[in-house]
Every structure is written in structure tokens, then in C-alpha cells.
PDB file of N, CA and C in Angstrom:
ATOM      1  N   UNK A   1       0.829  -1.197   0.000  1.00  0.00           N
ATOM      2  CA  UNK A   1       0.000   0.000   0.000  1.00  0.00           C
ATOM      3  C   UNK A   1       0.869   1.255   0.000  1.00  0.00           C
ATOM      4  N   UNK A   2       1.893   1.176   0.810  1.00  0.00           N
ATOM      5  CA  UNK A   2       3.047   2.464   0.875  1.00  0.00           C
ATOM      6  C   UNK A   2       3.581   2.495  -0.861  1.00  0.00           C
ATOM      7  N   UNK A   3       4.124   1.625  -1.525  1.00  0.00           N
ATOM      8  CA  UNK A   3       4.395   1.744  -2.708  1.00  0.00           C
ATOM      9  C   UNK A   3       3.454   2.448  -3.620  1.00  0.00           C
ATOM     10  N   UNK A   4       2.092   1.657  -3.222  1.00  0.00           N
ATOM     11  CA  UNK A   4       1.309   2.449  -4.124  1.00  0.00           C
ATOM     12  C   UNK A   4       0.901   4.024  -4.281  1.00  0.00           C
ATOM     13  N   UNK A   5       1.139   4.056  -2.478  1.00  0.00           N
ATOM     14  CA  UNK A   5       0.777   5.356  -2.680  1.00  0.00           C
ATOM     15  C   UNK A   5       2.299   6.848  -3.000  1.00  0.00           C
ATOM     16  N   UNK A   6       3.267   6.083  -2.832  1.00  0.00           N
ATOM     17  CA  UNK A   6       4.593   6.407  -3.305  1.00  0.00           C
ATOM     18  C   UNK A   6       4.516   6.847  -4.873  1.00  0.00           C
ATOM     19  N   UNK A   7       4.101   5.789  -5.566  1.00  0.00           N
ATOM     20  CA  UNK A   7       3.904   6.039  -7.080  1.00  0.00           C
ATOM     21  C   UNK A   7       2.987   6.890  -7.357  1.00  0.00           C
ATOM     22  N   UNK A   8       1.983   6.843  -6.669  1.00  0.00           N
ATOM     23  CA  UNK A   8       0.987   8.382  -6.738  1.00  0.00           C
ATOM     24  C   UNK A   8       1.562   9.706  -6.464  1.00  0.00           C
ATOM     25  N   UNK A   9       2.136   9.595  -5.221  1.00  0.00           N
ATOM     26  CA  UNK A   9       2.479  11.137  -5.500  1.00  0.00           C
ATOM     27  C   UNK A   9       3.734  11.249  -6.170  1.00  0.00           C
ATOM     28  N   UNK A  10       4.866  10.484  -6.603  1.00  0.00           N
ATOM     29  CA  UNK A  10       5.808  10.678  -7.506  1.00  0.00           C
ATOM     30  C   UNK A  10       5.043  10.907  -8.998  1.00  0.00           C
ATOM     31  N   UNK A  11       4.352  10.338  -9.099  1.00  0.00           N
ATOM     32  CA  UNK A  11       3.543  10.654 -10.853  1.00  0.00           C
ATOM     33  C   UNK A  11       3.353  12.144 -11.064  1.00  0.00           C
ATOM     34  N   UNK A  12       2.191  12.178  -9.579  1.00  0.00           N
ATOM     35  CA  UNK A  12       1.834  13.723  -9.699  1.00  0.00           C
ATOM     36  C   UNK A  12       2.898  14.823  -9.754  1.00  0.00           C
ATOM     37  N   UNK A  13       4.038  14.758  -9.013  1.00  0.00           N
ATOM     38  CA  UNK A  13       5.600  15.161  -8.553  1.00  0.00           C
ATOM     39  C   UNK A  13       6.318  15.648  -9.761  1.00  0.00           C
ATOM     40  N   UNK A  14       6.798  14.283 -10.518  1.00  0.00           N
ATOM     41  CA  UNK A  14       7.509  14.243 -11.189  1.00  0.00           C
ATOM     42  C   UNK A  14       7.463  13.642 -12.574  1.00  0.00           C
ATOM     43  N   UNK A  15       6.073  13.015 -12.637  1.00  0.00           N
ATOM     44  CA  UNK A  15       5.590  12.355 -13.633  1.00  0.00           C
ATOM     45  C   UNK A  15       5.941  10.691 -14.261  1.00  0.00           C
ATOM     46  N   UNK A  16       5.384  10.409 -15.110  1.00  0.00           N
ATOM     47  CA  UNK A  16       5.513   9.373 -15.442  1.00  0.00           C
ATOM     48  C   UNK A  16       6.879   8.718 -15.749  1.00  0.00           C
ATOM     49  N   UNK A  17       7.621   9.897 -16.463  1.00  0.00           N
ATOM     50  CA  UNK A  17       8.633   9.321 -16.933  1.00  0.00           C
ATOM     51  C   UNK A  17       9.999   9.557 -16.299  1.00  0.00           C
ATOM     52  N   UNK A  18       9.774   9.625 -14.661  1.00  0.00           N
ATOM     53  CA  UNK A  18      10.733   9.632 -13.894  1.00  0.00           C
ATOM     54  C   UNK A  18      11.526   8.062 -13.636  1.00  0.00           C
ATOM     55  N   UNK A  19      12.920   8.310 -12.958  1.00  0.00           N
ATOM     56  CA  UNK A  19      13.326   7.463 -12.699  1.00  0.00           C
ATOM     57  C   UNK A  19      12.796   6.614 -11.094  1.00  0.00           C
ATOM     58  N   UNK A  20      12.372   7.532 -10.383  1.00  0.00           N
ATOM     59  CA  UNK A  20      11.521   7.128  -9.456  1.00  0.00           C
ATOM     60  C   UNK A  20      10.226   6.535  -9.363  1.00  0.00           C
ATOM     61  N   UNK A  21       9.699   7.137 -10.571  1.00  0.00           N
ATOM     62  CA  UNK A  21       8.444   6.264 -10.726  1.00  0.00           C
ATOM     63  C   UNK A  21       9.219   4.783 -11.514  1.00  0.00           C
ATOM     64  N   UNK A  22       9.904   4.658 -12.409  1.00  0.00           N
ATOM     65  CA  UNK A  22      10.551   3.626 -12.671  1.00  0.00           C
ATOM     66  C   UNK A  22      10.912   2.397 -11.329  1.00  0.00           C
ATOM     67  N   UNK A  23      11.662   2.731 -10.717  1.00  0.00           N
ATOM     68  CA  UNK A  23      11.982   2.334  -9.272  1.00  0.00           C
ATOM     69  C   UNK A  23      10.613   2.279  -8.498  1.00  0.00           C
ATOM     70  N   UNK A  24      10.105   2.367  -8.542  1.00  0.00           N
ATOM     71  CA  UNK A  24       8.753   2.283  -7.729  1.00  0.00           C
ATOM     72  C   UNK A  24       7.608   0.841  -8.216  1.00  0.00           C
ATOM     73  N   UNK A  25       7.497   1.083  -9.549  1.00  0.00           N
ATOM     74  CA  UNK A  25       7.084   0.375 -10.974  1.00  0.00           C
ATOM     75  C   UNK A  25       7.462  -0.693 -10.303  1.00  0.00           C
ATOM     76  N   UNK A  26       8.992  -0.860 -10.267  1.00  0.00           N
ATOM     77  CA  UNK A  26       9.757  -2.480 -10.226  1.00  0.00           C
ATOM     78  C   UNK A  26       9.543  -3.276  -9.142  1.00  0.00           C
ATOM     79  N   UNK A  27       9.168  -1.945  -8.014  1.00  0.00           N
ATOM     80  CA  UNK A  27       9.386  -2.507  -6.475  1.00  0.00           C
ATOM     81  C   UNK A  27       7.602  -2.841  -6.281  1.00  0.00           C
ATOM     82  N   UNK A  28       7.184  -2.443  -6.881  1.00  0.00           N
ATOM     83  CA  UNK A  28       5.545  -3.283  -6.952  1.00  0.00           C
ATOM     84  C   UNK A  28       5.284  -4.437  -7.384  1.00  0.00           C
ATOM     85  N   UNK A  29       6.330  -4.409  -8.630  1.00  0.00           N
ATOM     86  CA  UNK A  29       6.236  -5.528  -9.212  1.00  0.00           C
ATOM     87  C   UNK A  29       6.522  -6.573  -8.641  1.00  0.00           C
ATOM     88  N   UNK A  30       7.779  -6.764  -7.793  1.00  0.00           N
ATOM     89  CA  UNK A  30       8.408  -7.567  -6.802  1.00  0.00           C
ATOM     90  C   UNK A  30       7.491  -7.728  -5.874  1.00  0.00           C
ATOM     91  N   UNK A  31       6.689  -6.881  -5.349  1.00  0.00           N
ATOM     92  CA  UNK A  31       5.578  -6.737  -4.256  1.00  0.00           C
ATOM     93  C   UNK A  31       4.335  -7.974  -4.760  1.00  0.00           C
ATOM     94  N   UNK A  32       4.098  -7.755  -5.972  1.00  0.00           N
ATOM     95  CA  UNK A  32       2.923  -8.422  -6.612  1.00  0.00           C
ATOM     96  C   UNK A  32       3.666  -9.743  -6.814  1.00  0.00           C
ATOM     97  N   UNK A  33       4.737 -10.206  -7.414  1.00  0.00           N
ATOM     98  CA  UNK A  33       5.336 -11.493  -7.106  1.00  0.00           C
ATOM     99  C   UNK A  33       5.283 -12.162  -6.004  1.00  0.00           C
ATOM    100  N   UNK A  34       5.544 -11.777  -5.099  1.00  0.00           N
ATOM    101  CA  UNK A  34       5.273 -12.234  -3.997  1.00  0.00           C
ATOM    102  C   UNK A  34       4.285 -12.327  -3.812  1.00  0.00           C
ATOM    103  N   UNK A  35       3.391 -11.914  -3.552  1.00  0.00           N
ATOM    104  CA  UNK A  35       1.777 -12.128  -3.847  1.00  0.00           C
ATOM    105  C   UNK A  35       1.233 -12.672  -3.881  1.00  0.00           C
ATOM    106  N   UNK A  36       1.871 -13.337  -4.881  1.00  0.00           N
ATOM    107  CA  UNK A  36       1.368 -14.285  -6.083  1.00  0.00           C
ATOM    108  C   UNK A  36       0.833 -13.793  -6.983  1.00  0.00           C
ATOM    109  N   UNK A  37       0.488 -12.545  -7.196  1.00  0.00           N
ATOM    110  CA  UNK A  37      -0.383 -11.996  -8.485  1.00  0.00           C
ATOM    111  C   UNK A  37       0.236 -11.673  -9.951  1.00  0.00           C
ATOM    112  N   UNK A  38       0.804 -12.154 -10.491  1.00  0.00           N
ATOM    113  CA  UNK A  38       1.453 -12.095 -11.664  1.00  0.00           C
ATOM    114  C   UNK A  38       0.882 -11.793 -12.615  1.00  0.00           C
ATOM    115  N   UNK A  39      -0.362 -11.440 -13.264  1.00  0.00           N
ATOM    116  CA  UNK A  39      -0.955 -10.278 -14.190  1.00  0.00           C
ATOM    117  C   UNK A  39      -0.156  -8.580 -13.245  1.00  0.00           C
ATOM    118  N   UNK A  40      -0.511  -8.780 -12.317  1.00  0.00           N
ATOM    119  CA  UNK A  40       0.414  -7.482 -11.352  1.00  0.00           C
ATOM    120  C   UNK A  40       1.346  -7.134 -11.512  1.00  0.00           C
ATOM    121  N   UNK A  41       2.268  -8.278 -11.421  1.00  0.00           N
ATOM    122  CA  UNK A  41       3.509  -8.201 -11.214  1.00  0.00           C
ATOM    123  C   UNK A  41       4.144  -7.688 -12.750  1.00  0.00           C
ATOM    124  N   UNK A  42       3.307  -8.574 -14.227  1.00  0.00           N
ATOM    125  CA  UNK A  42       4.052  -8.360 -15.321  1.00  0.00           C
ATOM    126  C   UNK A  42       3.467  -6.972 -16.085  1.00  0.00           C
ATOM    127  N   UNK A  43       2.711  -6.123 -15.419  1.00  0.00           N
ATOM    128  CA  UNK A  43       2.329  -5.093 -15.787  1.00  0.00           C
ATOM    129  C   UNK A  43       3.230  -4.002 -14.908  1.00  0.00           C
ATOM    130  N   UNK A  44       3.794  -4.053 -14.057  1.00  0.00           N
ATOM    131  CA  UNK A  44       4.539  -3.407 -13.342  1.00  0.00           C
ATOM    132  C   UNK A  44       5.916  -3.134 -14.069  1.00  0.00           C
ATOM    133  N   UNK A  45       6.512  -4.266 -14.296  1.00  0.00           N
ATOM    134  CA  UNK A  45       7.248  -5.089 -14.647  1.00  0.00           C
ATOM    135  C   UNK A  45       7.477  -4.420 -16.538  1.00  0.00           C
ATOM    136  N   UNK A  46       6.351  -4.023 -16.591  1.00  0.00           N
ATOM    137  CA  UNK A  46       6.428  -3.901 -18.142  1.00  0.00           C
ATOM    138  C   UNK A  46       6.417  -2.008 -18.134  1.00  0.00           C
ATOM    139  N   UNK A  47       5.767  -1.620 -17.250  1.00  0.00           N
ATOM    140  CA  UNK A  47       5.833  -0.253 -16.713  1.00  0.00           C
ATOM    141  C   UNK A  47       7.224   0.464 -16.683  1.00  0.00           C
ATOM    142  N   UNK A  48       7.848   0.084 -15.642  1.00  0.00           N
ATOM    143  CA  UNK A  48       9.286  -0.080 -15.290  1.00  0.00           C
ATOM    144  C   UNK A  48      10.013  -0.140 -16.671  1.00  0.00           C
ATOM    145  N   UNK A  49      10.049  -1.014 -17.072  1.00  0.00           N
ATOM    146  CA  UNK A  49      10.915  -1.164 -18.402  1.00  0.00           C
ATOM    147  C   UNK A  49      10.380   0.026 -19.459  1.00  0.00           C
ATOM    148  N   UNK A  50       9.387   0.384 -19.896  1.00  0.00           N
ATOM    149  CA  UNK A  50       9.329   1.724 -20.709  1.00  0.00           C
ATOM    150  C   UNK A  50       9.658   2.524 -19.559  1.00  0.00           C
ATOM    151  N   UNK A  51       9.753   2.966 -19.035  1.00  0.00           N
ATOM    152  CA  UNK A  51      10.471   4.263 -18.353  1.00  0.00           C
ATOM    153  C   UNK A  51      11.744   4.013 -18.180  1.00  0.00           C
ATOM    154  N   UNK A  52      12.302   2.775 -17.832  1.00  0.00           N
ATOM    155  CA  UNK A  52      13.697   2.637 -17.915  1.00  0.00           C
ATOM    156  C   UNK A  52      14.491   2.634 -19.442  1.00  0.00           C
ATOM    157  N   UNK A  53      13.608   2.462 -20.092  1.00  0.00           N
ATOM    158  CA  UNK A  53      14.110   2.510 -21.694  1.00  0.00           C
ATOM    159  C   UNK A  53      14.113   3.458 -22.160  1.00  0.00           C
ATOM    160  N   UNK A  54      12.922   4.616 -22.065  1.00  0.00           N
ATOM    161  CA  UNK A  54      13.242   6.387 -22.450  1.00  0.00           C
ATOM    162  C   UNK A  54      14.398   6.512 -21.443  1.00  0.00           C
ATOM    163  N   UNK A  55      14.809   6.605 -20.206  1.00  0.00           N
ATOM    164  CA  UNK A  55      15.453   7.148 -19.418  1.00  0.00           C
ATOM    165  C   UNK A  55      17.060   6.813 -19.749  1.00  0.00           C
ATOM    166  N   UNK A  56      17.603   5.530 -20.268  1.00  0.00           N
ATOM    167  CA  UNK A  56      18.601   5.132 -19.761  1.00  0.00           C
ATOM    168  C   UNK A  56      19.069   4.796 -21.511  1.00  0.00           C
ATOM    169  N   UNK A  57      18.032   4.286 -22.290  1.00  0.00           N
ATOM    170  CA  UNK A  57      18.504   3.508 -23.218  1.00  0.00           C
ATOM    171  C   UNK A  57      18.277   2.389 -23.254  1.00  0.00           C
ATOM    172  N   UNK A  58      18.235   1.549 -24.687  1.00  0.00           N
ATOM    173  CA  UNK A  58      18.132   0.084 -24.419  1.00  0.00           C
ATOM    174  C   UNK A  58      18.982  -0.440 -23.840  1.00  0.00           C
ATOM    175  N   UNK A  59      20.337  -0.268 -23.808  1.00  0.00           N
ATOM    176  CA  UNK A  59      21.602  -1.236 -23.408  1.00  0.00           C
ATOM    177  C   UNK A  59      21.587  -0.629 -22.181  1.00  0.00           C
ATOM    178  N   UNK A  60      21.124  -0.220 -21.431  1.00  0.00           N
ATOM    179  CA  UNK A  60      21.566  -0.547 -19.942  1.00  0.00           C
ATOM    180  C   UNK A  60      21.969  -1.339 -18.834  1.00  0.00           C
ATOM    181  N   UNK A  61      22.318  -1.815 -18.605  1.00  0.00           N
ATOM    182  CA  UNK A  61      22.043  -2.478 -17.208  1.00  0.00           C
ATOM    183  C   UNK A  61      20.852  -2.685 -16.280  1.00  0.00           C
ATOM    184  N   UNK A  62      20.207  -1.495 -15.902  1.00  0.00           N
ATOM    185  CA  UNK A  62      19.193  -1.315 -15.567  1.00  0.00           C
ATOM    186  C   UNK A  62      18.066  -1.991 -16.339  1.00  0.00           C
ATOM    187  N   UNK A  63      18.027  -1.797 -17.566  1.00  0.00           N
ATOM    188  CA  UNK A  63      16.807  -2.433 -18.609  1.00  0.00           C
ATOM    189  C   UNK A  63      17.028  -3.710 -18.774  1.00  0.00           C
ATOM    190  N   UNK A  64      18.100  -4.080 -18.603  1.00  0.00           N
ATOM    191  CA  UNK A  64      18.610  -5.959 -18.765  1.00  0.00           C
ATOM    192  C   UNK A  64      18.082  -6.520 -17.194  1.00  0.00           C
ATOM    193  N   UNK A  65      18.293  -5.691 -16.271  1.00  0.00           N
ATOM    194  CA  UNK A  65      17.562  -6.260 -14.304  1.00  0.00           C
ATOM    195  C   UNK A  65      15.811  -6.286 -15.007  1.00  0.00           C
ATOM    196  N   UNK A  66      15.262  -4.948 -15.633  1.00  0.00           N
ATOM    197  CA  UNK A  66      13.743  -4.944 -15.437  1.00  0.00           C
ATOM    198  C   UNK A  66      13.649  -5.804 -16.703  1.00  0.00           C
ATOM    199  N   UNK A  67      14.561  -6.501 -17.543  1.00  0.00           N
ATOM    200  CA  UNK A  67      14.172  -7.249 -18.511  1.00  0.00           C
ATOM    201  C   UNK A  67      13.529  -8.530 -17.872  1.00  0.00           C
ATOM    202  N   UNK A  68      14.928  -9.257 -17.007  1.00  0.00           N
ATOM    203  CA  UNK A  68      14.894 -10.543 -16.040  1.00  0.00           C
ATOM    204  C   UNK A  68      13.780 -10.625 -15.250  1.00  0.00           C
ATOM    205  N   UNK A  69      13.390  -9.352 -14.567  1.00  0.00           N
ATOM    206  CA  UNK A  69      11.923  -9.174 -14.191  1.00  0.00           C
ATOM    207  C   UNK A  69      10.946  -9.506 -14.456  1.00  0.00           C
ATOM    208  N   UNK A  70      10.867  -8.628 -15.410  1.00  0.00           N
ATOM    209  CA  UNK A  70       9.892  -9.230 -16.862  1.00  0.00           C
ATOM    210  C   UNK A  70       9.545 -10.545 -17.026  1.00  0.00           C
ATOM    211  N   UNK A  71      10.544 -11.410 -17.586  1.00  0.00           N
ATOM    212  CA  UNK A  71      11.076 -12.704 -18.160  1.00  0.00           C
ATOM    213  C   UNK A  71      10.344 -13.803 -16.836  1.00  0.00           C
ATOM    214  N   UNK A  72      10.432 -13.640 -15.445  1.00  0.00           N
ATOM    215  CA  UNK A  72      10.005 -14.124 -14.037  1.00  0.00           C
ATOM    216  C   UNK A  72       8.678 -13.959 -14.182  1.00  0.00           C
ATOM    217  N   UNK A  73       7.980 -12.757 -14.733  1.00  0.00           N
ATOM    218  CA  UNK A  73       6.712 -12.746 -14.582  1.00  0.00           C
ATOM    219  C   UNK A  73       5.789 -13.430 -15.783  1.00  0.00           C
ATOM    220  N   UNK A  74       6.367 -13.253 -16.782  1.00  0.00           N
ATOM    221  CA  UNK A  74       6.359 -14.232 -17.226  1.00  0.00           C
ATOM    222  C   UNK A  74       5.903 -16.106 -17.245  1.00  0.00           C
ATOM    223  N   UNK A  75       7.256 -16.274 -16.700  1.00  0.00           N
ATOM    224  CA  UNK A  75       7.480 -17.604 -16.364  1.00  0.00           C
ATOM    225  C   UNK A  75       6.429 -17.901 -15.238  1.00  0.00           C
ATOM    226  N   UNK A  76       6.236 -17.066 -14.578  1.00  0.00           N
ATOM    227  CA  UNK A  76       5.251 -17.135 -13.651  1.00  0.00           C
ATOM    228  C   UNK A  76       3.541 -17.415 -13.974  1.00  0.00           C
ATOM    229  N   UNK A  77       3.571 -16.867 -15.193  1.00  0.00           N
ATOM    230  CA  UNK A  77       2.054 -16.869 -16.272  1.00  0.00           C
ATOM    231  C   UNK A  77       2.082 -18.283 -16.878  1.00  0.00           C
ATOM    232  N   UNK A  78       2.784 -18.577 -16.502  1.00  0.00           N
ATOM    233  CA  UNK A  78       3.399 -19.840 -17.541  1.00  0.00           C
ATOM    234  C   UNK A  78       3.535 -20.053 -19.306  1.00  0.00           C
ATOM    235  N   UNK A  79       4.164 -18.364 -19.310  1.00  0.00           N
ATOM    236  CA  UNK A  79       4.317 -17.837 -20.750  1.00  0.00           C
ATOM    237  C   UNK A  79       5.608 -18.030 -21.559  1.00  0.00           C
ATOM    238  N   UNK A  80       5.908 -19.034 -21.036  1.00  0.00           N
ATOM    239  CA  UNK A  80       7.499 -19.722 -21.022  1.00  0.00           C
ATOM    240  C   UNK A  80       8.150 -19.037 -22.749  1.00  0.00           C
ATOM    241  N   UNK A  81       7.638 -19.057 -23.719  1.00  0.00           N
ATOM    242  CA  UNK A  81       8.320 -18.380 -25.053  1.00  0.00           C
ATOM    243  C   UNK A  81       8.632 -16.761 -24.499  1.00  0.00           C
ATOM    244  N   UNK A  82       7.373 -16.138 -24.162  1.00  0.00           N
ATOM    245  CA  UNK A  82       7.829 -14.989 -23.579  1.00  0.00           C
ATOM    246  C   UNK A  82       8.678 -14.252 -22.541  1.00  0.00           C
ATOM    247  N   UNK A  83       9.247 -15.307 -22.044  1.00  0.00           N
ATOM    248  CA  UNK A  83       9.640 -15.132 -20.412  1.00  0.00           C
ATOM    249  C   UNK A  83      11.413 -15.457 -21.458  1.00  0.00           C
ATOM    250  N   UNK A  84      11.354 -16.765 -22.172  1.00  0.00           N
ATOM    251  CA  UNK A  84      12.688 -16.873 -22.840  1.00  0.00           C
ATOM    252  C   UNK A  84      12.815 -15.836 -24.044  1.00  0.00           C
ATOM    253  N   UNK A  85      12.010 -15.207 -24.717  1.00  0.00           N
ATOM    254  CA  UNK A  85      12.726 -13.950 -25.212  1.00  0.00           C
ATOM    255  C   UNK A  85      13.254 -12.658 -24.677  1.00  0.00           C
ATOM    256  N   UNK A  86      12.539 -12.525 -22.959  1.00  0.00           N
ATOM    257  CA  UNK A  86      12.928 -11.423 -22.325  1.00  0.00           C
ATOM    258  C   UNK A  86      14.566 -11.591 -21.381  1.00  0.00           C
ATOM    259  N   UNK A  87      14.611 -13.171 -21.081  1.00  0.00           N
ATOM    260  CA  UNK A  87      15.931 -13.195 -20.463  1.00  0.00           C
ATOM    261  C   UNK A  87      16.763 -13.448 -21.651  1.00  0.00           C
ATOM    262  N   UNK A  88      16.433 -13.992 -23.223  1.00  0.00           N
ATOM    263  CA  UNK A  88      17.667 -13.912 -23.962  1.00  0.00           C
ATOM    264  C   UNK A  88      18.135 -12.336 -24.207  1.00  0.00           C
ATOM    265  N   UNK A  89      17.005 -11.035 -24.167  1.00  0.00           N
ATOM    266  CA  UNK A  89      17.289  -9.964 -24.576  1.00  0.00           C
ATOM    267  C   UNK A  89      18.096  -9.121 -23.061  1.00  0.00           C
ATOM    268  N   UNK A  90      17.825  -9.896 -21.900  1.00  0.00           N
ATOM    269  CA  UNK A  90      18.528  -9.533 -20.797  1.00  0.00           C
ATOM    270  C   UNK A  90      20.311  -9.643 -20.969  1.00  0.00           C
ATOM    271  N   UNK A  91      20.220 -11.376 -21.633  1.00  0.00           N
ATOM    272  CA  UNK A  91      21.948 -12.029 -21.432  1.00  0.00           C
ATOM    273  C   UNK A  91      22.104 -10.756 -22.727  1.00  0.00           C
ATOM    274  N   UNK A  92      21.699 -10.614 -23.576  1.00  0.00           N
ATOM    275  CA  UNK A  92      22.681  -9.568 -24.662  1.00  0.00           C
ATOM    276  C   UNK A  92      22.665  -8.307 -24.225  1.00  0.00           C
ATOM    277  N   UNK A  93      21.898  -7.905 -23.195  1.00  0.00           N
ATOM    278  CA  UNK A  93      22.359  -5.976 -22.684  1.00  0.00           C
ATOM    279  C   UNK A  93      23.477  -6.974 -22.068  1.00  0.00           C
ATOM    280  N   UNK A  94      23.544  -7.619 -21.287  1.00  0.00           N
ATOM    281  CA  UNK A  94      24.225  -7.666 -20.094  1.00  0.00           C
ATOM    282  C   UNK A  94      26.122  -8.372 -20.640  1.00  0.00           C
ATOM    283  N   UNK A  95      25.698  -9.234 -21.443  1.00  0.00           N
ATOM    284  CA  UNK A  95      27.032  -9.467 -22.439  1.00  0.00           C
ATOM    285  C   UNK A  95      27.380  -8.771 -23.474  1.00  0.00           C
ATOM    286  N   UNK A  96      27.162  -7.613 -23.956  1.00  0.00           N
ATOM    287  CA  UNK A  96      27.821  -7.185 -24.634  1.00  0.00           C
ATOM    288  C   UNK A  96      29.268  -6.314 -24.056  1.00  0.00           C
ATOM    289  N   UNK A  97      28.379  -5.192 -23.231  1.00  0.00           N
ATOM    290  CA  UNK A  97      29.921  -4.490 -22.980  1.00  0.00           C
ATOM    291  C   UNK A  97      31.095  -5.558 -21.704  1.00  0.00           C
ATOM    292  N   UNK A  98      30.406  -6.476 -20.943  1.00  0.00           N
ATOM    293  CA  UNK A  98      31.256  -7.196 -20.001  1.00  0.00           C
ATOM    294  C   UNK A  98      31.707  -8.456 -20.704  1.00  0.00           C
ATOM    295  N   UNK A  99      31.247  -8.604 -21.482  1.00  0.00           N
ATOM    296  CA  UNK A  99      31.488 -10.250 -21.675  1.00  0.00           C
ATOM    297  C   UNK A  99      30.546 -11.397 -21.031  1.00  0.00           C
ATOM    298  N   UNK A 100      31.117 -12.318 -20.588  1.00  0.00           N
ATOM    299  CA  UNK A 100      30.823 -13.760 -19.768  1.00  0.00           C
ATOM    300  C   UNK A 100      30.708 -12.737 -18.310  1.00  0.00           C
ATOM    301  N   UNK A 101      31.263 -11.269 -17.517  1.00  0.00           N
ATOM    302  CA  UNK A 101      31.939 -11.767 -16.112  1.00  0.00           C
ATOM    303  C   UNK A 101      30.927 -10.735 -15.828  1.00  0.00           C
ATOM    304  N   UNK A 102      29.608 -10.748 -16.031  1.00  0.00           N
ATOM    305  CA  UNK A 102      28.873  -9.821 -15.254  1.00  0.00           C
ATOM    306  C   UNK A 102      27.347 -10.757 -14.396  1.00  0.00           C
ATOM    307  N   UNK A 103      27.636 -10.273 -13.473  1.00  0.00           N
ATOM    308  CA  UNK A 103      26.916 -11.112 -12.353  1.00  0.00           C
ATOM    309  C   UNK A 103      25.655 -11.326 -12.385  1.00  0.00           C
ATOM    310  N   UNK A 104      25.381 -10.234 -13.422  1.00  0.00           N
ATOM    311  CA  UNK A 104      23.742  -9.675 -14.061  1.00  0.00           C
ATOM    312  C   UNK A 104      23.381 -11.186 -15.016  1.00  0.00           C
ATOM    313  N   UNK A 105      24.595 -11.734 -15.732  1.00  0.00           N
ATOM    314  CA  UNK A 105      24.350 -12.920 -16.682  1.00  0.00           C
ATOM    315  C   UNK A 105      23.887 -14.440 -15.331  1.00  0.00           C
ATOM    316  N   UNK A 106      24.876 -14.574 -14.687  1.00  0.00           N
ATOM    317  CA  UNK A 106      24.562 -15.532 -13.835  1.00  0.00           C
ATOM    318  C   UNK A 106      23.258 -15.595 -13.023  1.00  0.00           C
ATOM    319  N   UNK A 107      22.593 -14.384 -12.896  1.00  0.00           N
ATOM    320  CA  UNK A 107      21.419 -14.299 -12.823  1.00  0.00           C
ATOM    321  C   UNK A 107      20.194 -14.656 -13.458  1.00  0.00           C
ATOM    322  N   UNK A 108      20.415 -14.505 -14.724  1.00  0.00           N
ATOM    323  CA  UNK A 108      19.384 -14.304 -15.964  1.00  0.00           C
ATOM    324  C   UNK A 108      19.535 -16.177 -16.165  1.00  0.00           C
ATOM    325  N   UNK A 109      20.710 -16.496 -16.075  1.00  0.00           N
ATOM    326  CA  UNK A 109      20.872 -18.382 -16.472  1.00  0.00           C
ATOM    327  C   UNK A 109      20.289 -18.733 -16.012  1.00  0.00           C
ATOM    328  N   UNK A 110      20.408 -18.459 -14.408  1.00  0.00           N
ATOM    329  CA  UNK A 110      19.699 -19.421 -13.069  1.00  0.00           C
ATOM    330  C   UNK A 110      18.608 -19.401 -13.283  1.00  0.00           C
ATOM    331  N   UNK A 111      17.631 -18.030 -13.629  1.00  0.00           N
ATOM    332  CA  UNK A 111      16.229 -18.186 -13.440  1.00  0.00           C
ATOM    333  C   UNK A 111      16.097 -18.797 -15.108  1.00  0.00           C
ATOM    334  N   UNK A 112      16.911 -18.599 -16.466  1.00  0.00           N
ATOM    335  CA  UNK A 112      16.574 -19.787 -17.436  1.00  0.00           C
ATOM    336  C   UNK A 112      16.293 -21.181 -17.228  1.00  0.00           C
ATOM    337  N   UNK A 113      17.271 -21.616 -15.908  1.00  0.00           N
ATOM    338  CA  UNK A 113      17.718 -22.902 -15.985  1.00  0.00           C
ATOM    339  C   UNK A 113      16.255 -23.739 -15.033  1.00  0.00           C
TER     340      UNK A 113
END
């Protein structure tokens, strides 16, 4: 309920296409995972990621975490094609500029695997 009402007055604040409302977006989403509510969670989830994508760019870092997000909520729908195109588009933000040694990849495997 604090989140929600966090994202309300950041909207009104600062608007939609803040990085706080972004951050807020994600941390609901995580909220609604837990839950169990996963229509919740992957609308959050999908929220987050357009604001993190005007804000930052596609290749971020940041957009490869709310990708894996994504990809969980997903998997959670039991939308398994969709959930594996969002963590393959996670491992390529996250391998391109590091290679193999970014911790962000070992992440994205585990929840593939």
C-alpha cells in the first residue's frame, strides 16, 4: 500500500517518466510477485521497463535487471516463449559491454535454468 501510494504522488511530482516512478514500478512488481499476483507483477514489470528505456537507453544495465523481471513474470504466467525472449534480450544488454563476467548474466541463467 506504501508503494502504491509512493507512485501516486511521484507521478503527480515528477511524472511518469521519472526514474523514481521507474523504481517504484519495479518494487511493486516484486511486491505483486510475492503475492502471487502475476498479471500485477508483469504489468509493473512492463511499466518499469518503458520508463527505464526512455530514461537510460536500451543497453543498460538497468533495462537488462527490469528485462529478467519481466522474463520471471512471465514464467510465472506460464508464458514460457515470452519469459525466454525477455531473459535472452537480458543475457545480450548484459554481455555485450562485459562479456561472460557480469553477475547480471549468472542471474538471468539461473532463473533460465
Amino acid at each position: 500500500v506504501k508503494y502504491l501510494e509512493a507512485l501516486r504522488i511521484t507521478l503527480l511530482v515528477e511524472g511518469e517518466g521519472s526514474e523514481n516512478a521507474g523504481s517504484l514500478c519495479s518494487c511493486l512488481g516484486k511486491v505483486y510477485e510475492v503475492q502471487g499476483k502475476p498479471d500485477d507483477a508483469l504489468r509493473m514489470q512492463k511499466r518499469a521497463l518503458g520508463v527505464y528505456r526512455r530514461l537510460c537507453g536500451g543497453e543498460h544495465p538497468v533495462v537488462a535487471n527490469v528485462l529478467n523481471r519481466v522474463g520471471l513474470a512471465y514464467s510465472r504466467k506460464g508464458l514460457l516463449d515470452d519469459a525466454l525472449k525477455s531473459y535472452n534480450e537480458a543475457l545480450g544488454i548484459y554481455s555485450r559491454p562485459h562479456g561472460e563476467d557480469h553477475e547480471g548474466l549468472a542471474l538471468v541463467l539461473g532463473n533460465i535454468a
